[in-house]
N, C-alpha and C. Protein backbone atom coordinates (compact mmCIF):
# COMPACT_ATOMS: atom_id res chain seq x y z
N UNK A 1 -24.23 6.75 -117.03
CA UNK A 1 -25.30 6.41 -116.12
C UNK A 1 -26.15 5.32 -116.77
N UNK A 2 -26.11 3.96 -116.22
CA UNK A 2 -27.49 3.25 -116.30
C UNK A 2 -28.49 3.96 -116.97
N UNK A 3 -28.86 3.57 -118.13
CA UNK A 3 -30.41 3.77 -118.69
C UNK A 3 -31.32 3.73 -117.41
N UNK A 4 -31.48 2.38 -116.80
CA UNK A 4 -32.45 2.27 -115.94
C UNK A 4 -32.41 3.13 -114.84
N UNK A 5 -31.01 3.76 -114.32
CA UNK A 5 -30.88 4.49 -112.84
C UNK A 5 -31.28 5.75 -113.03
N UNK A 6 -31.28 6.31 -114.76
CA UNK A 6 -32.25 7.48 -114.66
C UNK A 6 -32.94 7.43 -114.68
N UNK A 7 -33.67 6.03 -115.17
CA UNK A 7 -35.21 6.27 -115.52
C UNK A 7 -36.33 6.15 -113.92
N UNK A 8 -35.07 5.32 -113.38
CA UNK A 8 -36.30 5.54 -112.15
C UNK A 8 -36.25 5.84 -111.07
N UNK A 9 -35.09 6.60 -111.16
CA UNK A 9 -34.57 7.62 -109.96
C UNK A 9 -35.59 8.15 -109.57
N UNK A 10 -35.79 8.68 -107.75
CA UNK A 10 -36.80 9.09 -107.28
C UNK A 10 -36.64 10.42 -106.93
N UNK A 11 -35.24 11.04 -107.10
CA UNK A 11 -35.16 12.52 -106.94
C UNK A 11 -36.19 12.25 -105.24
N UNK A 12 -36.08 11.75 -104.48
CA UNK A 12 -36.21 12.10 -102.93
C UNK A 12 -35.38 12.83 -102.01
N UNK A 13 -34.05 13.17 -102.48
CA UNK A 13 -32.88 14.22 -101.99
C UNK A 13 -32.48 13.37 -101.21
N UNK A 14 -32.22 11.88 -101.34
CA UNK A 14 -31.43 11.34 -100.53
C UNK A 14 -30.10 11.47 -100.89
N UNK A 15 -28.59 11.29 -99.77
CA UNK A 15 -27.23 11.63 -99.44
C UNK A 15 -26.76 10.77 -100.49
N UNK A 16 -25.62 10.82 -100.85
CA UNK A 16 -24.49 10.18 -101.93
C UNK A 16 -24.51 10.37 -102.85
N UNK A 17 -23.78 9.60 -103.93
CA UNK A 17 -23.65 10.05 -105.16
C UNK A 17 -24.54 10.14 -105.96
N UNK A 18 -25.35 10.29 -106.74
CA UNK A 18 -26.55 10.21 -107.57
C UNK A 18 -26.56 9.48 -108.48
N UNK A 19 -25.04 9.11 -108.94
CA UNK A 19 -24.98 7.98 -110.15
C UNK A 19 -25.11 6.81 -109.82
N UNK A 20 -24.87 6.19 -108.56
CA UNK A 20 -24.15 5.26 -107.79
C UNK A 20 -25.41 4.71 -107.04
N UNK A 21 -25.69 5.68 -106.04
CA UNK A 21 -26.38 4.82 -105.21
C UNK A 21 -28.11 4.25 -105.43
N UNK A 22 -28.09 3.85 -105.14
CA UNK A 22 -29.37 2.38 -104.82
C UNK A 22 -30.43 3.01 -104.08
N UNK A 23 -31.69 2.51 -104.58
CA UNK A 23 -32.94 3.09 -104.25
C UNK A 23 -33.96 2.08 -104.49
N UNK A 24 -35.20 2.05 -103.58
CA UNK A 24 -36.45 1.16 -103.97
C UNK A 24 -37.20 2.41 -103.16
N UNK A 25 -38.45 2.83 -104.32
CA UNK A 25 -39.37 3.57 -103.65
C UNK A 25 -40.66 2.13 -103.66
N UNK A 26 -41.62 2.62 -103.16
CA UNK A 26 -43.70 1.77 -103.48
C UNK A 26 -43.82 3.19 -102.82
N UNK A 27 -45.46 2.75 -103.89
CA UNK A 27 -46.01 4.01 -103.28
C UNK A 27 -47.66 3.25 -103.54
N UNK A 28 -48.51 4.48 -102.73
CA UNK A 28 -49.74 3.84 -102.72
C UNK A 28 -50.78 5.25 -103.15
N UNK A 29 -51.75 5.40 -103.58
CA UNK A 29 -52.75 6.24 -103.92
C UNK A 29 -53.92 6.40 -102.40
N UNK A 30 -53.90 7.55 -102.10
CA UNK A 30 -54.88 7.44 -100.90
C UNK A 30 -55.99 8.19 -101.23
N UNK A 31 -57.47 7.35 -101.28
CA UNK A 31 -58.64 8.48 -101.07
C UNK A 31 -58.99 9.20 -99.37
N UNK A 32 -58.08 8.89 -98.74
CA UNK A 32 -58.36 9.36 -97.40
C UNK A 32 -56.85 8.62 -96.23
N UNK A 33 -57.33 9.34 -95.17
CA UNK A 33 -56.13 9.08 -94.08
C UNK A 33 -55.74 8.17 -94.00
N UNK A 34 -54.42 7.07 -93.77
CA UNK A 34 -54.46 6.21 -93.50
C UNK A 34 -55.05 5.74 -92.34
N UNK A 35 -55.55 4.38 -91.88
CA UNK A 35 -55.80 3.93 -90.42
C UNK A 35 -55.19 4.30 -89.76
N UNK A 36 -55.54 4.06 -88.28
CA UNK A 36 -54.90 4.41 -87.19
C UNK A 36 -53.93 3.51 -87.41
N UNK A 37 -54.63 1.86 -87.49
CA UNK A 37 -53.29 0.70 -87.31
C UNK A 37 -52.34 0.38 -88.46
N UNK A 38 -52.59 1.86 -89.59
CA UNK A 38 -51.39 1.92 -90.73
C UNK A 38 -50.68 2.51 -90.31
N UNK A 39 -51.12 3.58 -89.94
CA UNK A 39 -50.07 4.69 -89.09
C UNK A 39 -49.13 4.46 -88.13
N UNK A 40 -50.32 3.44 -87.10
CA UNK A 40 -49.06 3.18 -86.08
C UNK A 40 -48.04 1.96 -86.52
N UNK A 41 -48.43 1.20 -87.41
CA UNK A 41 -47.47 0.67 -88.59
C UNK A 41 -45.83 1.32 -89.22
N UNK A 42 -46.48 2.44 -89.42
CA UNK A 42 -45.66 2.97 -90.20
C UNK A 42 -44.71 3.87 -89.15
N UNK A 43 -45.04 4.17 -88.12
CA UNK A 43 -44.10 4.84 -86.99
C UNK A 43 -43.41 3.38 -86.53
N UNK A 44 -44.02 2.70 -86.21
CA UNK A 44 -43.10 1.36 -85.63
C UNK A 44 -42.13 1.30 -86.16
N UNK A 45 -42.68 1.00 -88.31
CA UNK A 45 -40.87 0.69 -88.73
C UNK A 45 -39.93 1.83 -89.27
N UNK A 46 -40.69 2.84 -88.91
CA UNK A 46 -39.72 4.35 -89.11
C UNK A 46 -39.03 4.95 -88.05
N UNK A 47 -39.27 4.09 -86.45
CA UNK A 47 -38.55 4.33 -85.46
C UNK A 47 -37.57 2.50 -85.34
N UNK A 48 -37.72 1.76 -85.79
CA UNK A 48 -37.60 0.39 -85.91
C UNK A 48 -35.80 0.62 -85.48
N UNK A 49 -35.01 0.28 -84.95
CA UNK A 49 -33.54 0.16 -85.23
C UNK A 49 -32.97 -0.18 -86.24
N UNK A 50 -33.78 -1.41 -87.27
CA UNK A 50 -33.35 -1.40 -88.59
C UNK A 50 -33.61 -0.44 -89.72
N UNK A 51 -34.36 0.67 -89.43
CA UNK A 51 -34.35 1.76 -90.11
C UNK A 51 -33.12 2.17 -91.04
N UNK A 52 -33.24 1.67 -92.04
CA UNK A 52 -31.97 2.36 -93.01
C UNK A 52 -31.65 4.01 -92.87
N UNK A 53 -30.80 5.21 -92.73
CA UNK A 53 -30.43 5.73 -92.51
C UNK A 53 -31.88 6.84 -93.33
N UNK A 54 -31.37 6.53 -94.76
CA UNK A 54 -31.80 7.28 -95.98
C UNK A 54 -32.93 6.52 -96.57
N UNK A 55 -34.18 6.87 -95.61
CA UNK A 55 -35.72 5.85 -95.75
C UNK A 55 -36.35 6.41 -95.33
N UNK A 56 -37.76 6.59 -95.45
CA UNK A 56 -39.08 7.31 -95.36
C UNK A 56 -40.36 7.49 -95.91
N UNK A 57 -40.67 8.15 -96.07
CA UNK A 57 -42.26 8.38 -96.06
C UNK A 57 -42.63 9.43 -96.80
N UNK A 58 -42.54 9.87 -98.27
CA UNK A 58 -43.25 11.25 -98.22
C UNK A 58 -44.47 11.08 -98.86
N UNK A 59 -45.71 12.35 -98.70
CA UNK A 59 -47.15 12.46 -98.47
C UNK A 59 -46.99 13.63 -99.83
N UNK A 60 -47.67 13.41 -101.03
CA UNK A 60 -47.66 14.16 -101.81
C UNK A 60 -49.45 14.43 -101.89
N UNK A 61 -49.46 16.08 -102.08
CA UNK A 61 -50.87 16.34 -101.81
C UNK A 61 -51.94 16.53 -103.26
N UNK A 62 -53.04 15.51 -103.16
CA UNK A 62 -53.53 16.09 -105.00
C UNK A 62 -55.06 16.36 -104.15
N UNK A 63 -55.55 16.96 -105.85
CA UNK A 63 -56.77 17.35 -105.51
C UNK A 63 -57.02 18.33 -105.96
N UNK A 64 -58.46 19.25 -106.03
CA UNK A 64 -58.63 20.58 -106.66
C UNK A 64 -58.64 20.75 -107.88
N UNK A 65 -58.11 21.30 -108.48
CA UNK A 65 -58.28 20.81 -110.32
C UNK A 65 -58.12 20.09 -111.21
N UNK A 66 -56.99 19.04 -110.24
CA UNK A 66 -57.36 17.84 -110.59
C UNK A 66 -58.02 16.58 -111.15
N UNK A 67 -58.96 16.85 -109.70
CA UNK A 67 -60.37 15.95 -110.14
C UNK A 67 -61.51 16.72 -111.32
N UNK A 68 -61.12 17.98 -111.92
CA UNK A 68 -61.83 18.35 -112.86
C UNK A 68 -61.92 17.52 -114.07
N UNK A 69 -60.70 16.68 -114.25
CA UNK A 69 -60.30 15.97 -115.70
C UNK A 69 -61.03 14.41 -114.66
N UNK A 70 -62.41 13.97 -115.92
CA UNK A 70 -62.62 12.57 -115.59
C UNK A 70 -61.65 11.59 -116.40
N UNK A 71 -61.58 10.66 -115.04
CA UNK A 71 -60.75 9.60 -115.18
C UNK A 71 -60.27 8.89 -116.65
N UNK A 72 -61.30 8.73 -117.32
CA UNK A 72 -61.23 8.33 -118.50
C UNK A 72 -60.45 9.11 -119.54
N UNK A 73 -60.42 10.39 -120.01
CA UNK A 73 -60.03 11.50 -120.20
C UNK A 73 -57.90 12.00 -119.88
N UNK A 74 -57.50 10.89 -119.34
CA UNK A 74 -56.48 11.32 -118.50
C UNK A 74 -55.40 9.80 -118.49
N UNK A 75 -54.02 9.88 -118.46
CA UNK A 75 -53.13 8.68 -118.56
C UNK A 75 -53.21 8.48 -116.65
N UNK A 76 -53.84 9.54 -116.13
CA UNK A 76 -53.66 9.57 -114.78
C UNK A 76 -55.25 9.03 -114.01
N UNK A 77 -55.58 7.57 -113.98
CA UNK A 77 -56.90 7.96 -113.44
C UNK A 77 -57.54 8.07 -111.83
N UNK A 78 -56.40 8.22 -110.81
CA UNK A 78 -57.10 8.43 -109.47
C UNK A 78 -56.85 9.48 -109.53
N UNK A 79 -58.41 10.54 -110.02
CA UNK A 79 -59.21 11.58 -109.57
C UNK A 79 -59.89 12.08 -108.25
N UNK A 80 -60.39 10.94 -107.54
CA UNK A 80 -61.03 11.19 -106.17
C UNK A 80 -60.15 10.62 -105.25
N UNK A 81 -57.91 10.99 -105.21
CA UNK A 81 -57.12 10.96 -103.93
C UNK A 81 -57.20 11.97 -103.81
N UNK A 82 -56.74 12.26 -102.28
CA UNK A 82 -56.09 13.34 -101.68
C UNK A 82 -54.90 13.35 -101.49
N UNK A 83 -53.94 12.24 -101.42
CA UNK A 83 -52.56 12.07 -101.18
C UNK A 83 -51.79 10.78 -101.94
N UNK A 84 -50.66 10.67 -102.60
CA UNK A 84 -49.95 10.00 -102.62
C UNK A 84 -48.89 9.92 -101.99
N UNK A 85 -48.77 8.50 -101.21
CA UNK A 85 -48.19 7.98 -100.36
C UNK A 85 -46.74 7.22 -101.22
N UNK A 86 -45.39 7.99 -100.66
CA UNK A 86 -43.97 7.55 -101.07
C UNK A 86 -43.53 6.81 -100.38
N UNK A 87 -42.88 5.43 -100.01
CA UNK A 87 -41.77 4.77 -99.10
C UNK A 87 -40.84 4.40 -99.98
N UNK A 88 -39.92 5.11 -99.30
CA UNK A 88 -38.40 4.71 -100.02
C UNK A 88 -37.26 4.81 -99.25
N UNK A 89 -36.41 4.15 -99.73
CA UNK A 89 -35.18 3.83 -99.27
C UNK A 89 -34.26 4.08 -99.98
N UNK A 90 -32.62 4.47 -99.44
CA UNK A 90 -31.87 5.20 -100.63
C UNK A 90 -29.96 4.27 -99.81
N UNK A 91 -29.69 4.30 -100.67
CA UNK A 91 -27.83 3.18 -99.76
C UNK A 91 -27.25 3.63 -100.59
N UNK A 92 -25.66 3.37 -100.63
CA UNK A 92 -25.16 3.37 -100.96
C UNK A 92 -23.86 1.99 -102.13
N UNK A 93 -24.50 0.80 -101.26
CA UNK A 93 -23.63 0.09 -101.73
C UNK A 93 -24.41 -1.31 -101.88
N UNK A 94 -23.52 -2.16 -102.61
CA UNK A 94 -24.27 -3.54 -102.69
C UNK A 94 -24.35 -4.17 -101.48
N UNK A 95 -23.62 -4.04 -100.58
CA UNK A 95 -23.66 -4.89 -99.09
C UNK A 95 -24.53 -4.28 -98.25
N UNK A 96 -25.29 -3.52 -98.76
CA UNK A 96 -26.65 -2.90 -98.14
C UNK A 96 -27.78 -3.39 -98.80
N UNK A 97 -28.06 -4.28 -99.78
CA UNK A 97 -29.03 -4.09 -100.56
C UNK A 97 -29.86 -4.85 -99.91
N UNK A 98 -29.77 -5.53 -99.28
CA UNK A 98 -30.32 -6.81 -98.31
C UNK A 98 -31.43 -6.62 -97.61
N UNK A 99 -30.43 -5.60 -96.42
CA UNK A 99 -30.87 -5.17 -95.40
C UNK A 99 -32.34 -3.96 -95.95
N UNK A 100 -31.88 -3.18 -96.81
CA UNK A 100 -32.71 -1.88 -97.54
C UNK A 100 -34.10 -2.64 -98.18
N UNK A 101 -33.25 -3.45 -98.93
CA UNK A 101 -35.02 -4.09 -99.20
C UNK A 101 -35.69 -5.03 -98.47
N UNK A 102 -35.39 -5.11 -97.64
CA UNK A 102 -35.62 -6.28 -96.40
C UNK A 102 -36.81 -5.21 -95.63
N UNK A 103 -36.09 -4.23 -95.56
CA UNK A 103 -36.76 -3.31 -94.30
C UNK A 103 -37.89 -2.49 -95.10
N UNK A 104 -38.00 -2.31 -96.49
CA UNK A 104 -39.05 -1.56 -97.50
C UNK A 104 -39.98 -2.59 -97.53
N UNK A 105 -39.65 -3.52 -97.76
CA UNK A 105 -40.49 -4.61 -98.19
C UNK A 105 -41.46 -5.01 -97.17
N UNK A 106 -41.02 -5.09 -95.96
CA UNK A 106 -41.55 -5.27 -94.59
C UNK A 106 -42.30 -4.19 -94.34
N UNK A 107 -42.05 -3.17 -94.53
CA UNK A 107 -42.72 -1.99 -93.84
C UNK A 107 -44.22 -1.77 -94.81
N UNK A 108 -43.54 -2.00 -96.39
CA UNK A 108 -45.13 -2.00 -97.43
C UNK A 108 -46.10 -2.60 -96.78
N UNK A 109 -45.70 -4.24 -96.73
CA UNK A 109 -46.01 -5.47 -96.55
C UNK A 109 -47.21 -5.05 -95.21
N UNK A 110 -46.29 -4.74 -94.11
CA UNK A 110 -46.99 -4.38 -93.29
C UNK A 110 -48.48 -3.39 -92.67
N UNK A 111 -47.81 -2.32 -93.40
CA UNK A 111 -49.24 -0.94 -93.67
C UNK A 111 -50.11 -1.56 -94.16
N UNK A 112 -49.90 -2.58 -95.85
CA UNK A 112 -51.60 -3.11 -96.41
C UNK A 112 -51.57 -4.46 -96.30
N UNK A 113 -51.23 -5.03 -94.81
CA UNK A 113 -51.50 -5.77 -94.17
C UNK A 113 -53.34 -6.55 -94.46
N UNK A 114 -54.09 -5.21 -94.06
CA UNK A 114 -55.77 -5.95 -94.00
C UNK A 114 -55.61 -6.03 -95.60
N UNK A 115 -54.89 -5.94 -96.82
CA UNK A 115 -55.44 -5.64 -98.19
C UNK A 115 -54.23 -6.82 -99.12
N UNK A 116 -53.41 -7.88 -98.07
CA UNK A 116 -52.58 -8.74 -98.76
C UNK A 116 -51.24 -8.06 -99.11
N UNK A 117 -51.09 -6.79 -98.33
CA UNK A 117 -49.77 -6.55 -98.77
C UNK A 117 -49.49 -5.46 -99.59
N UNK A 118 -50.27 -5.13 -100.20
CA UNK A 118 -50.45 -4.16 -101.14
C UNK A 118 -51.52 -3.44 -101.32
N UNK A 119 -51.69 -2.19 -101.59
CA UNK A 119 -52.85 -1.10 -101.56
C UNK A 119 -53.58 -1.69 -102.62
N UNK A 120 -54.77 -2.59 -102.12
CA UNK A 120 -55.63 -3.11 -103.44
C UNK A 120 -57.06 -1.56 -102.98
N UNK A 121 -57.59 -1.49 -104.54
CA UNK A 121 -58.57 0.28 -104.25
C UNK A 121 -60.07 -0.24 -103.40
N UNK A 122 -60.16 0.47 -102.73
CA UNK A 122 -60.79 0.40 -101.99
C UNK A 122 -61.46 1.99 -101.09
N UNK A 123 -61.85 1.56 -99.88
CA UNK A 123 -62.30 3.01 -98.65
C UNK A 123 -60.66 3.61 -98.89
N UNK A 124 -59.88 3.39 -98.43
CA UNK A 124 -58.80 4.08 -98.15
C UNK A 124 -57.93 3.99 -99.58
N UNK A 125 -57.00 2.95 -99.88
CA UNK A 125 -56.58 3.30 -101.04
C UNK A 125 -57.10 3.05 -102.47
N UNK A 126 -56.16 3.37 -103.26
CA UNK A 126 -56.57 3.58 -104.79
C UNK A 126 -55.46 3.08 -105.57
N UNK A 127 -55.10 1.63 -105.03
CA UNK A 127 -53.95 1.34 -105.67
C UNK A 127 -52.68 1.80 -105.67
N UNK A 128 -51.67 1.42 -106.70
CA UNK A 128 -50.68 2.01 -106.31
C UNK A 128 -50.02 2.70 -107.98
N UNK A 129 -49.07 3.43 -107.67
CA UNK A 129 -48.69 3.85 -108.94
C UNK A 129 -47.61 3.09 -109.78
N UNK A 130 -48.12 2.72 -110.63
CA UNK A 130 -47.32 1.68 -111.36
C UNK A 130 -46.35 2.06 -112.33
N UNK A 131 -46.12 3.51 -112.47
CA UNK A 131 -44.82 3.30 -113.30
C UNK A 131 -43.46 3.61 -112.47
N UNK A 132 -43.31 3.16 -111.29
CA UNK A 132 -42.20 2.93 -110.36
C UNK A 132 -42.45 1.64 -110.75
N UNK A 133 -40.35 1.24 -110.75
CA UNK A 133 -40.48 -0.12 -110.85
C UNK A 133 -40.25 -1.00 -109.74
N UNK A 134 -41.22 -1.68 -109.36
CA UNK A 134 -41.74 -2.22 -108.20
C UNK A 134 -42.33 -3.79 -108.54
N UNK A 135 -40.94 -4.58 -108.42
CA UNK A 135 -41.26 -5.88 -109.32
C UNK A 135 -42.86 -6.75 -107.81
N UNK A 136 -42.44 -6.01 -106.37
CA UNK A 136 -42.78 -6.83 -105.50
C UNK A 136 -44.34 -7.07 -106.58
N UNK A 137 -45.01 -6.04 -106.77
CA UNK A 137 -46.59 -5.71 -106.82
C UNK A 137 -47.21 -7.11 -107.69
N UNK A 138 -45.71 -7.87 -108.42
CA UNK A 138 -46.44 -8.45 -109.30
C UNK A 138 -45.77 -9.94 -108.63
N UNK A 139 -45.21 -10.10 -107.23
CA UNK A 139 -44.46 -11.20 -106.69
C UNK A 139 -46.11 -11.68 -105.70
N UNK A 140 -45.80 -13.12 -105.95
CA UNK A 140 -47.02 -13.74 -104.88
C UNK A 140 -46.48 -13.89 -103.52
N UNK A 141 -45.12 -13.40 -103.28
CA UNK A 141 -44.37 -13.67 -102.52
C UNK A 141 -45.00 -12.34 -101.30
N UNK A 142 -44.51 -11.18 -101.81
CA UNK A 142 -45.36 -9.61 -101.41
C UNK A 142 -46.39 -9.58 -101.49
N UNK A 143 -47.58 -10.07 -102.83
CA UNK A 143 -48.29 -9.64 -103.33
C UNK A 143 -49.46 -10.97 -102.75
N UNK A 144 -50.07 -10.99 -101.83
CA UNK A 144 -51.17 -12.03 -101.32
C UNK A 144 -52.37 -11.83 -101.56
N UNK A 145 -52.75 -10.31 -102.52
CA UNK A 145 -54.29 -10.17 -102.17
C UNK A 145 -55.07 -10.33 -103.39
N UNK A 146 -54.46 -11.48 -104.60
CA UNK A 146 -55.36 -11.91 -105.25
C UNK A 146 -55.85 -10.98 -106.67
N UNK A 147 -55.26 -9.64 -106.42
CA UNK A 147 -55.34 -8.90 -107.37
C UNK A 147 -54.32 -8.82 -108.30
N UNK A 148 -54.27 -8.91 -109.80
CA UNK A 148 -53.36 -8.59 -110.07
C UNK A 148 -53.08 -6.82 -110.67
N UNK A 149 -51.58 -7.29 -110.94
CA UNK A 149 -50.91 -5.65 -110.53
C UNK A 149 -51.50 -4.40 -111.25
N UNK A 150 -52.24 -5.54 -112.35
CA UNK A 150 -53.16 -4.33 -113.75
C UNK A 150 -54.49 -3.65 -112.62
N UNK A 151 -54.47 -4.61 -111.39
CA UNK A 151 -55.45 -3.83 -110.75
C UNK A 151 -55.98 -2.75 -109.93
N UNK A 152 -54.65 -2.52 -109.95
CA UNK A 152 -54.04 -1.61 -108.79
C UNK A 152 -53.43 -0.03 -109.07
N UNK A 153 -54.12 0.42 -110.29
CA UNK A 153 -53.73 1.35 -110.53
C UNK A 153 -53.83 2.24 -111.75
N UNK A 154 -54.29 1.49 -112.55
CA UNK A 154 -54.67 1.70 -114.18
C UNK A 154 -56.25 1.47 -113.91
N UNK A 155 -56.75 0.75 -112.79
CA UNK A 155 -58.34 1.10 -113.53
C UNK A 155 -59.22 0.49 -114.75
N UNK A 156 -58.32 -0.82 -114.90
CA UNK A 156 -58.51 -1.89 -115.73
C UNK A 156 -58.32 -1.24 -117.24
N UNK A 157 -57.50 -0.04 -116.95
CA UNK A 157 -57.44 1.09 -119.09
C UNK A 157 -55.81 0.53 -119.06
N UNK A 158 -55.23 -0.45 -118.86
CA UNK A 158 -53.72 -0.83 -119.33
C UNK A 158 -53.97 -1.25 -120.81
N UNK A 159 -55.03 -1.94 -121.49
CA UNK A 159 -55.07 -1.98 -123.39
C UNK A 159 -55.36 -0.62 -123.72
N UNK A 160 -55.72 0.43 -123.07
CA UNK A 160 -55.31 1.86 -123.71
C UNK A 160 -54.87 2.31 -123.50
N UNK A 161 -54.36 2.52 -122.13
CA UNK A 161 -53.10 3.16 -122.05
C UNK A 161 -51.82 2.67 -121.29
N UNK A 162 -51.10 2.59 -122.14
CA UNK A 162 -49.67 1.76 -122.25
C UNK A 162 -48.75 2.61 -121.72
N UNK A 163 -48.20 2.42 -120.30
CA UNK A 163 -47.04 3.53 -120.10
C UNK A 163 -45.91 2.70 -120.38
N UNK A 164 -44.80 3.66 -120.75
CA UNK A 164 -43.50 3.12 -121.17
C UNK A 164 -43.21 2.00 -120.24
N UNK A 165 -43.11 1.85 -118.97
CA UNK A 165 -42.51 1.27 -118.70
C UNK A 165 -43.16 -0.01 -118.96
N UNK A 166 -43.90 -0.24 -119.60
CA UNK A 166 -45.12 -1.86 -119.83
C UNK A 166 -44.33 -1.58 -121.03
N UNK A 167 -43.53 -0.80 -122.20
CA UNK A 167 -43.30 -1.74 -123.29
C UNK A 167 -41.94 -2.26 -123.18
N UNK A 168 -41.57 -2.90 -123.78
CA UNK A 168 -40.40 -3.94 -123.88
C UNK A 168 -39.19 -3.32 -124.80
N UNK A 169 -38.28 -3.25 -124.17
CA UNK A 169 -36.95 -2.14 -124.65
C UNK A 169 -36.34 -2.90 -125.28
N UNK A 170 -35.48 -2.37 -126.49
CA UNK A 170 -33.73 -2.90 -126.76
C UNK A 170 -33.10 -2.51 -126.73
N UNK A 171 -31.52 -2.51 -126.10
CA UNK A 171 -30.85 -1.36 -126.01
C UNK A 171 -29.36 -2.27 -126.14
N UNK A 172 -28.90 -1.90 -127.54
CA UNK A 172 -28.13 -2.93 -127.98
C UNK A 172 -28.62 -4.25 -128.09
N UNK A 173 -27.78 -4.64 -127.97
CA UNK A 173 -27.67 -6.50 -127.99
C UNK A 173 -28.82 -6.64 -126.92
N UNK A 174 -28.97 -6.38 -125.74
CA UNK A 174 -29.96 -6.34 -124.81
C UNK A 174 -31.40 -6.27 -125.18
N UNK A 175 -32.31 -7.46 -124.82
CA UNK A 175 -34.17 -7.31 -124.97
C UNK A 175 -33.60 -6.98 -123.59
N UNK A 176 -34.64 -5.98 -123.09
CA UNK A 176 -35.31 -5.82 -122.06
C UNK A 176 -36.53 -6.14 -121.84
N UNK A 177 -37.01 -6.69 -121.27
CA UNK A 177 -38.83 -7.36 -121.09
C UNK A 177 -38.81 -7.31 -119.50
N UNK A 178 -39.65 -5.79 -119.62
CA UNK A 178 -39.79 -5.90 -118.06
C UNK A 178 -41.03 -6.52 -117.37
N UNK A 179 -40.93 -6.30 -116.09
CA UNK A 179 -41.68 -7.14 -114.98
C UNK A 179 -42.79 -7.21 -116.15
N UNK A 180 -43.36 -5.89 -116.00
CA UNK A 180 -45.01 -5.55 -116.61
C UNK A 180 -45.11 -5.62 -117.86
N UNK A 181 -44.47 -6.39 -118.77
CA UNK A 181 -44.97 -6.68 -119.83
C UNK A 181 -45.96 -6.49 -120.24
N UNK A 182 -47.00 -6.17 -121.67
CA UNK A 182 -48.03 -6.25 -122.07
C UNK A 182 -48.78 -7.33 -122.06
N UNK A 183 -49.90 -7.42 -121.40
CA UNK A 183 -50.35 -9.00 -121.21
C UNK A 183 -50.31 -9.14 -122.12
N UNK A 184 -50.37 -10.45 -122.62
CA UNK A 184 -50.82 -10.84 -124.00
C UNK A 184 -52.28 -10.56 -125.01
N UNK A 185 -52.29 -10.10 -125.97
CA UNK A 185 -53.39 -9.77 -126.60
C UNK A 185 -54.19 -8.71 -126.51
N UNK A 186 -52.95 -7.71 -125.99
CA UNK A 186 -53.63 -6.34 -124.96
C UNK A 186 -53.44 -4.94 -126.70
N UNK A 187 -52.18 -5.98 -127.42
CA UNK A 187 -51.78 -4.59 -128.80
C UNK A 187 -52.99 -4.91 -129.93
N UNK A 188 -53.16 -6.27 -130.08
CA UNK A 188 -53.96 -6.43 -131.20
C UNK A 188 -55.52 -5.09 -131.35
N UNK A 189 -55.29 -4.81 -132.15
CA UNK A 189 -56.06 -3.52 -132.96
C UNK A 189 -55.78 -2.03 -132.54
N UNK A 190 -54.65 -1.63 -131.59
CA UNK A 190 -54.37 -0.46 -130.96
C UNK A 190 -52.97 -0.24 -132.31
């Protein structure tokens, strides 16, 4: 198995093989409901005909003892959500990959529409969770709202707290230097 296909497998119980098939989750942090005109967003491209088979939506619920641990205190700092928000997509093959991220990408794109594309924190969201690897968050292509991706989810604590997937792998002969690299000048004295 791919190093990488375990590492960021989404365990969503989508169909096929588990070694094999292809996945893009985003997800977003919610302090409250989405809008009406996210919602009806998000039914549009979940009834859409291009709906990939193995794609959706799941609503994970936080809160309660949670928010006991302040933000600072924690590798986790949205304390005041109530839900994290999943979209993902799951295929089987390379001659799908197109279409699958075509239709994820669109549908993100679409929901944080008023916010450039992406859950920048705000009334409703709280960013997004950044250790899915989710190159869009850091593309100007997806990404229109001016924030960058350190903003969206860390809470401006990325020089203290460093999740794996921000450091830079070797695995064999292979550097890996992913999307999220350590900005520069973020290790000096840690």
């Amino acid at each position: 198995m791919p190093w990488l296909h375990g590492m960021a497998w989404s365990g969503t119980g989508a169909a096929g093989d588990v070694i094999t098939r292809r996945y893009k989750d985003k997800a977003a942090y919610l302090r409250r409901s989405l809008t009406e005109a996210q919602l009806s967003t998000i039914y549009r491209h979940l009834t859409d005909s291009t709906d990939p088979s193995d794609s959706g939506m799941l609503l994970i619920g936080s809160g309660g003892r949670v928010r006991a641990v302040r933000p600072q205190d924690t590798a986790v700092a949205q304390r005041d959500v109530v839900m994290k928000a999943v979209y993902y997509t799951a295929w089987e093959g390379q001659a799908d990959d197109a279409a699958n991220l075509a239709w994820i990408r669109a549908s993100y794109r679409d929901v944080y529409a008023d916010t450039g594309g992406v859950p920048v924190p705000g009334e409703v969201s709280d960013g997004s969770y950044l250790n899915y690897a989710d190159v869009d968050l850091a593309d100007p292509a997806w990404n229109t709202s001016g924030v960058p991706w350190q903003g969206r989810g860390e809470r401006g604590r990325v020089g203290r707290l460093l999740p794996p997937s921000m450091i830079a792998l070797t695995c064999g002969n292979n550097a890996v230097a992913p999307w999220r690299s350590v900005p520069g000048g973020l290790l000096k004295g840690l």
